[in-house]
PDB file of N, CA and C in Angstrom:
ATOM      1  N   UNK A   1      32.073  -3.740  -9.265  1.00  0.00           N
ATOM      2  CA  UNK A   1      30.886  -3.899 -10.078  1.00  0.00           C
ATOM      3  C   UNK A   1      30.757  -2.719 -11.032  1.00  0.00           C
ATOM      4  N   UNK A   2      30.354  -3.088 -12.315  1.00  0.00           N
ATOM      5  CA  UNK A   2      29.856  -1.876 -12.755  1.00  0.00           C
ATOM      6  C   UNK A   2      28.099  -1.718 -13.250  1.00  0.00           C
ATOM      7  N   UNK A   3      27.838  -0.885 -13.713  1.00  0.00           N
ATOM      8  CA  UNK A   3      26.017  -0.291 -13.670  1.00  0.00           C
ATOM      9  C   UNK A   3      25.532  -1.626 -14.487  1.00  0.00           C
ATOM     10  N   UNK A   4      25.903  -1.964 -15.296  1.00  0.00           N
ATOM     11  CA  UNK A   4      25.355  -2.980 -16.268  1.00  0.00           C
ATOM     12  C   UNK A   4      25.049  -4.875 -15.228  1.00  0.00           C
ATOM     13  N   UNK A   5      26.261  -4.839 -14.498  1.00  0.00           N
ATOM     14  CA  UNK A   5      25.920  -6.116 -14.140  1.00  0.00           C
ATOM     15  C   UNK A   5      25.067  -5.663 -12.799  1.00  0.00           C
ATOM     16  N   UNK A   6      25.400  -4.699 -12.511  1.00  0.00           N
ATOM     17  CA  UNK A   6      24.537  -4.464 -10.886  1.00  0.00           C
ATOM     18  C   UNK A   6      22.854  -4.646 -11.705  1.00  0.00           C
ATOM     19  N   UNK A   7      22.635  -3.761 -13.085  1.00  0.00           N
ATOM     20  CA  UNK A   7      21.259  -3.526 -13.742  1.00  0.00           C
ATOM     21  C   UNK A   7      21.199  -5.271 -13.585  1.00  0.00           C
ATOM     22  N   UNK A   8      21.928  -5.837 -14.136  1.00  0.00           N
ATOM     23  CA  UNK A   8      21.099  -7.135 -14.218  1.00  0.00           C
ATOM     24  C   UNK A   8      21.169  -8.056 -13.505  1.00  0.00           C
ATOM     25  N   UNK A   9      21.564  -8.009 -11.835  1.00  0.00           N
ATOM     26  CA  UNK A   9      21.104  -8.479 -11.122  1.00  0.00           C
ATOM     27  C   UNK A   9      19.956  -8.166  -9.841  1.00  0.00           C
ATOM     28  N   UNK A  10      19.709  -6.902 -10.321  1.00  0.00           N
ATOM     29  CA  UNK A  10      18.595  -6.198 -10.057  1.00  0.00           C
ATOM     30  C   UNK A  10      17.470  -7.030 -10.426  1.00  0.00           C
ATOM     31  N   UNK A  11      17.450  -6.979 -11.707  1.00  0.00           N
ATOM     32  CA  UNK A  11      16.720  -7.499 -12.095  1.00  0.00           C
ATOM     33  C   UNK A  11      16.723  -9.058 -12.318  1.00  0.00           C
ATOM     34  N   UNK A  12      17.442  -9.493 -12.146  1.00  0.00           N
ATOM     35  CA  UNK A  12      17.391 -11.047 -11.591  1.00  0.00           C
ATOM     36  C   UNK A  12      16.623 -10.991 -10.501  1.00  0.00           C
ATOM     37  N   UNK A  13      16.807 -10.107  -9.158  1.00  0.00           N
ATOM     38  CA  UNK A  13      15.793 -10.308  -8.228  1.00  0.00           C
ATOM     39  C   UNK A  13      14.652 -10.093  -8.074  1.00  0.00           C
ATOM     40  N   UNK A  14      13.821  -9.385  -9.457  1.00  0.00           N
ATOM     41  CA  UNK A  14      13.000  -9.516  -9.763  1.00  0.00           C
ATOM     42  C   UNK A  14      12.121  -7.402  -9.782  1.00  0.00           C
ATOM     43  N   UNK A  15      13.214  -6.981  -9.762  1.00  0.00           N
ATOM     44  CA  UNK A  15      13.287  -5.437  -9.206  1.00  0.00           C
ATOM     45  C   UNK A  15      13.156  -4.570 -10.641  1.00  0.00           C
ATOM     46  N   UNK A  16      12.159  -3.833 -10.316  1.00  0.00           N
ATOM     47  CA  UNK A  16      12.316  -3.070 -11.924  1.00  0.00           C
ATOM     48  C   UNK A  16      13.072  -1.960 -11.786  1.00  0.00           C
ATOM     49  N   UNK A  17      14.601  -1.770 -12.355  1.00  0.00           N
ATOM     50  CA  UNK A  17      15.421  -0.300 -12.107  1.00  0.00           C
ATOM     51  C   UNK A  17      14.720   1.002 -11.807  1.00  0.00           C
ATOM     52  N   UNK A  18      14.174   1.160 -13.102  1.00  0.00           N
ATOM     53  CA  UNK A  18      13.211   2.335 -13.030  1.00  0.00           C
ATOM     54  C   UNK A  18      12.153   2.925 -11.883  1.00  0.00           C
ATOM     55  N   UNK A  19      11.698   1.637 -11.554  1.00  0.00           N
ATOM     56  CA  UNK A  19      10.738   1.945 -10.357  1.00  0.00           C
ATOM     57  C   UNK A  19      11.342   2.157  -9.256  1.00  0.00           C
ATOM     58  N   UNK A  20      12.883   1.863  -8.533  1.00  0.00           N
ATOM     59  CA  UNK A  20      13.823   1.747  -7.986  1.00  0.00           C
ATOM     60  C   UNK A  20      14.121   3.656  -8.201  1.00  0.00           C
ATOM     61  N   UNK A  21      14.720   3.700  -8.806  1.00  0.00           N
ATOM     62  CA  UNK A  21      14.781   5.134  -9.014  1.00  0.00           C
ATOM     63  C   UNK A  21      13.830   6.120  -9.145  1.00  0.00           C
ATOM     64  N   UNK A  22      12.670   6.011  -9.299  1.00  0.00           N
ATOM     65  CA  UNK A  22      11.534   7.287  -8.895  1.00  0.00           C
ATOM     66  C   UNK A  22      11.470   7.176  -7.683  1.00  0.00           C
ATOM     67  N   UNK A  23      11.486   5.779  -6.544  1.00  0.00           N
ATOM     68  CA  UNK A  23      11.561   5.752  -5.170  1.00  0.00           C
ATOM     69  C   UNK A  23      12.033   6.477  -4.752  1.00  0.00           C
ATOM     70  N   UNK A  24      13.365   6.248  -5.414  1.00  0.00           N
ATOM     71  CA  UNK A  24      14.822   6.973  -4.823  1.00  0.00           C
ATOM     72  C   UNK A  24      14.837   8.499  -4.674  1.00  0.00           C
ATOM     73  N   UNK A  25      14.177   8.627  -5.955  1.00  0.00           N
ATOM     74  CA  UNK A  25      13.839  10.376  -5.961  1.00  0.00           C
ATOM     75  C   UNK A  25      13.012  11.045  -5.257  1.00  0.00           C
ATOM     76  N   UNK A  26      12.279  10.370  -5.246  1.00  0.00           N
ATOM     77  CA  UNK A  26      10.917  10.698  -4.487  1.00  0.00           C
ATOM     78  C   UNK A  26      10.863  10.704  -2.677  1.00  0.00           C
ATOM     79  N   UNK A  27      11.878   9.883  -2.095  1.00  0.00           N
ATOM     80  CA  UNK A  27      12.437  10.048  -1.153  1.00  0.00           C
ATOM     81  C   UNK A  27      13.219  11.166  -0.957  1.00  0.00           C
ATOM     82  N   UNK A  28      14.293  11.796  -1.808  1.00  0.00           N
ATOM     83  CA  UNK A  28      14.828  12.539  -1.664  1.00  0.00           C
ATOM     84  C   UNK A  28      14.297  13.774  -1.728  1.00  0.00           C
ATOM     85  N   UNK A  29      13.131  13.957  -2.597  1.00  0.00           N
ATOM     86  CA  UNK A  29      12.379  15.548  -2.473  1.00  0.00           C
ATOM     87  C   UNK A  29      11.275  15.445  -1.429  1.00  0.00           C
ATOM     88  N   UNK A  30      11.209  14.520  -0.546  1.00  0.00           N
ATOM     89  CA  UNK A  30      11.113  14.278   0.669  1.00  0.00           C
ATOM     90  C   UNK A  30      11.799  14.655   1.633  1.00  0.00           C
ATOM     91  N   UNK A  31      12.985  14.691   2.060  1.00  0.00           N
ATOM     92  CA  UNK A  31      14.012  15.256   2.555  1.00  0.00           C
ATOM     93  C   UNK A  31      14.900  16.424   2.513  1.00  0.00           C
ATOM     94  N   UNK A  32      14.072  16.909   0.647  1.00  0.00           N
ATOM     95  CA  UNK A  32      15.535  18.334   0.253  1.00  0.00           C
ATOM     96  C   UNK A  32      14.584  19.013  -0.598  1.00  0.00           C
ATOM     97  N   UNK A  33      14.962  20.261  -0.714  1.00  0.00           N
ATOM     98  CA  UNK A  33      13.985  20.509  -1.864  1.00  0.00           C
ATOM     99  C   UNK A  33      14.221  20.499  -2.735  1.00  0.00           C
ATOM    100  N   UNK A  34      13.186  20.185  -3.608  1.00  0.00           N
ATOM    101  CA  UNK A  34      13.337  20.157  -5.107  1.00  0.00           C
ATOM    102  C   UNK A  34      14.152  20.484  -6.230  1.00  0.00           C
ATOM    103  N   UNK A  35      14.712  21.942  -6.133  1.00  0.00           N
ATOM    104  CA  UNK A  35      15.230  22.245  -6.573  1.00  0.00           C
ATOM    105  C   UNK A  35      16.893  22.036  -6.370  1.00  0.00           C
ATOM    106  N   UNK A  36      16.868  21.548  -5.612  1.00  0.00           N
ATOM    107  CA  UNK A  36      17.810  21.392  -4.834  1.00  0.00           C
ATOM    108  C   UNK A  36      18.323  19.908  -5.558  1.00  0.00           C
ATOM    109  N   UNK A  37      17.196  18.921  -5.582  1.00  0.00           N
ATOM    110  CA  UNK A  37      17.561  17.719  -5.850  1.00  0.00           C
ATOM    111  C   UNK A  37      17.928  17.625  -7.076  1.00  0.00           C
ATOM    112  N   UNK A  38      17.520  18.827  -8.179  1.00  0.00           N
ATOM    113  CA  UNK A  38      17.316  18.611  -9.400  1.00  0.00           C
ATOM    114  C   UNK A  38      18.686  19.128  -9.769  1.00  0.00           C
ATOM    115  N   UNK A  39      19.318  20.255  -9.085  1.00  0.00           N
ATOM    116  CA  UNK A  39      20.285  20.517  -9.528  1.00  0.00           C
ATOM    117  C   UNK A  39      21.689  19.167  -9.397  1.00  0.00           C
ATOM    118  N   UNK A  40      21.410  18.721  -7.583  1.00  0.00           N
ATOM    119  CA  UNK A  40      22.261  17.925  -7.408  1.00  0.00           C
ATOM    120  C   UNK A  40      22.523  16.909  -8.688  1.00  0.00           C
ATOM    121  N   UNK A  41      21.111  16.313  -9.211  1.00  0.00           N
ATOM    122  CA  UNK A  41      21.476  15.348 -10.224  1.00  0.00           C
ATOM    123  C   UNK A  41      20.576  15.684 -11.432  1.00  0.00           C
ATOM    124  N   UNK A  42      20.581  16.733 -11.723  1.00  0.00           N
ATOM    125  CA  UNK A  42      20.881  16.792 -13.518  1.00  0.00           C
ATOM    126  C   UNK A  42      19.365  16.611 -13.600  1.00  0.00           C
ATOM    127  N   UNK A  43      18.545  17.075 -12.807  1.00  0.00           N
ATOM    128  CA  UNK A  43      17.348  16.462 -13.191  1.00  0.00           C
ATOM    129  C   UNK A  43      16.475  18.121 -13.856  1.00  0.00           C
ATOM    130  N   UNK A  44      15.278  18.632 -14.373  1.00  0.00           N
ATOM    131  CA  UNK A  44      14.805  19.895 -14.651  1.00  0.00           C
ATOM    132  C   UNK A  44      13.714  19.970 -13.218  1.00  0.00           C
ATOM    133  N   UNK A  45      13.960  20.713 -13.221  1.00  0.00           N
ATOM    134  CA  UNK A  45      13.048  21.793 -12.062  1.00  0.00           C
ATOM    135  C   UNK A  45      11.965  21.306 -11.684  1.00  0.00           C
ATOM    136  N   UNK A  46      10.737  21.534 -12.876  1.00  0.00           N
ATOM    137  CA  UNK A  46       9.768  20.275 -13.119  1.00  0.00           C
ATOM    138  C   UNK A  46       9.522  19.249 -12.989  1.00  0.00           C
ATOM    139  N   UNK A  47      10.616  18.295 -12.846  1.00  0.00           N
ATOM    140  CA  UNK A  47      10.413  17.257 -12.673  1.00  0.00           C
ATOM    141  C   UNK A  47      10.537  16.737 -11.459  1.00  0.00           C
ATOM    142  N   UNK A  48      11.420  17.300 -10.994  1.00  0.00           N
ATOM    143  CA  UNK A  48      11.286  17.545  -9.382  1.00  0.00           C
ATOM    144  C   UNK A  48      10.109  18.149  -8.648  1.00  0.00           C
ATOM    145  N   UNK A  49       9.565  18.840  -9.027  1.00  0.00           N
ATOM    146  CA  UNK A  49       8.326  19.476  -8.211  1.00  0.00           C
ATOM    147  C   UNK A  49       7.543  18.658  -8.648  1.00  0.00           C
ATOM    148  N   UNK A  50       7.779  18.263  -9.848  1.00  0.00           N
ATOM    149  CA  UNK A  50       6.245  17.177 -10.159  1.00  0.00           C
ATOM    150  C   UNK A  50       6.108  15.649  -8.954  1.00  0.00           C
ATOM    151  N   UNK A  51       7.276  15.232  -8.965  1.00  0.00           N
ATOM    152  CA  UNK A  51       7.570  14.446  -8.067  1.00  0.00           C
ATOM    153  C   UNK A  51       7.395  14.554  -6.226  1.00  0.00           C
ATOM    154  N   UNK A  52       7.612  15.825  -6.166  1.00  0.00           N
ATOM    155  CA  UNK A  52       7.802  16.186  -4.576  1.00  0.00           C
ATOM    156  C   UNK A  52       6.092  16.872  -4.796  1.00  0.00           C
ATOM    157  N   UNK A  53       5.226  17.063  -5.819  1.00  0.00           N
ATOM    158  CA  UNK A  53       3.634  16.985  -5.378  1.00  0.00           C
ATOM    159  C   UNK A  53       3.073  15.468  -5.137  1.00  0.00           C
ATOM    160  N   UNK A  54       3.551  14.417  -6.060  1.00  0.00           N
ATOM    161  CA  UNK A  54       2.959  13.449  -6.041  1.00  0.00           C
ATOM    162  C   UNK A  54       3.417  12.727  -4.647  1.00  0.00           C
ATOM    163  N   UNK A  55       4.419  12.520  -3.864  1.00  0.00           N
ATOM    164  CA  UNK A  55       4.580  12.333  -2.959  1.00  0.00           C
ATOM    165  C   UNK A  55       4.299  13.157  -1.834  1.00  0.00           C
ATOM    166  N   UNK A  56       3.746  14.177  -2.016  1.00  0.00           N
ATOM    167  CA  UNK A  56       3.349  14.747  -0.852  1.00  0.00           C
ATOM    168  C   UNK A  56       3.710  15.529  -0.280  1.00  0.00           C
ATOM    169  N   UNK A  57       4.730  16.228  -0.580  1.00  0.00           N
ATOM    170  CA  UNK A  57       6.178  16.867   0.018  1.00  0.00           C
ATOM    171  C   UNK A  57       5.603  18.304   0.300  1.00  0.00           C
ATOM    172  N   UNK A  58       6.302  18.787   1.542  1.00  0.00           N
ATOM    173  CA  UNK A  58       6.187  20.388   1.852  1.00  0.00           C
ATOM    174  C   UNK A  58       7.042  21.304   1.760  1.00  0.00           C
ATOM    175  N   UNK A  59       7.953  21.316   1.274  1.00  0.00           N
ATOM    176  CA  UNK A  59       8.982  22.028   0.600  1.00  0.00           C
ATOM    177  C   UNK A  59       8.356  23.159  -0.834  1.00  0.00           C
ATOM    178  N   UNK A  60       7.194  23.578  -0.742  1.00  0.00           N
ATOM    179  CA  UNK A  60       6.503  24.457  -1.400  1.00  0.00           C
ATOM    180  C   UNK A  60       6.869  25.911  -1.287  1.00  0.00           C
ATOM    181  N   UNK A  61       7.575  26.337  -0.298  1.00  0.00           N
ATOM    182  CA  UNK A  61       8.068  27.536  -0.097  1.00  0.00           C
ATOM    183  C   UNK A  61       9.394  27.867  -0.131  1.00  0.00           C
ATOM    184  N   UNK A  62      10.012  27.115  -0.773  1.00  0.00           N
ATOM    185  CA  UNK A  62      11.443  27.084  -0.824  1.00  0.00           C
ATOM    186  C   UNK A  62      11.804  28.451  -1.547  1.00  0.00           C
ATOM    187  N   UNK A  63      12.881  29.252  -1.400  1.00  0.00           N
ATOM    188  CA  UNK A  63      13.561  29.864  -2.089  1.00  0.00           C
ATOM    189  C   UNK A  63      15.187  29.849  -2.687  1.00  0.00           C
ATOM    190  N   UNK A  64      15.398  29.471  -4.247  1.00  0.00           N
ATOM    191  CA  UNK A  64      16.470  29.206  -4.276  1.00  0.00           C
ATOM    192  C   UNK A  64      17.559  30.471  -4.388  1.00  0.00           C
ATOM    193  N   UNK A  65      18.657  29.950  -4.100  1.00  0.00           N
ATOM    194  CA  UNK A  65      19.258  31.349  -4.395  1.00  0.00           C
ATOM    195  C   UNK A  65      21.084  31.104  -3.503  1.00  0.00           C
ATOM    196  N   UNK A  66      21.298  32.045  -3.376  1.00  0.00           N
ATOM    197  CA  UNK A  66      22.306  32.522  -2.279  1.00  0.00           C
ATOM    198  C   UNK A  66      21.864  33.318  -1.489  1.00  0.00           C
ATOM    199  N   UNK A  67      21.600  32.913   0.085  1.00  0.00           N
ATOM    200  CA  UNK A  67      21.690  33.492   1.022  1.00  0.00           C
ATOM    201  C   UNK A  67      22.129  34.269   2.266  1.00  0.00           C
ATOM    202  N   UNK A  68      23.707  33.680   1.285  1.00  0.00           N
ATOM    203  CA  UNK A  68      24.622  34.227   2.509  1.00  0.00           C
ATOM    204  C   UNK A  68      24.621  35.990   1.951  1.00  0.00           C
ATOM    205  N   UNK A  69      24.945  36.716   3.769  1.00  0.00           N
ATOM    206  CA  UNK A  69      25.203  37.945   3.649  1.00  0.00           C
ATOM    207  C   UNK A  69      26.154  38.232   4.448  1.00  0.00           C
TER     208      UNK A  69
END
């Protein structure tokens, strides 16, 4: 399959992509933090935290960085 026919049988089932993917995200800064998610996929910083407030998320104290010593 590629993205185009998967998009439009998505939406044959009646599924809006978009809304599909803020889920998706929004689950995930549920599970990881933010910054974390944003780097994994290209997303800005912001937009991730904006997301992981609106869902609720406790990952508020995160520190990014390198930790190894």
């Amino acid at each position: 399959m590629n993205p185009t026919s998967l998009i439009d049988q998505i939406r044959a089932a009646g599924a809006t992509v978009q809304r599909g993917r803020t889920s998706a995200i929004r689950q995930l800064v549920l599970q990881a933090p933010a910054p974390v998610i944003a780097r994994a996929l290209g997303y800005h910083d912001r937009t991730t935290n904006r997301l992981v407030t609106k869902a609720g998320g406790t990952w508020s104290r995160y520190a990014p960085g390198d930790h190894e010593r």
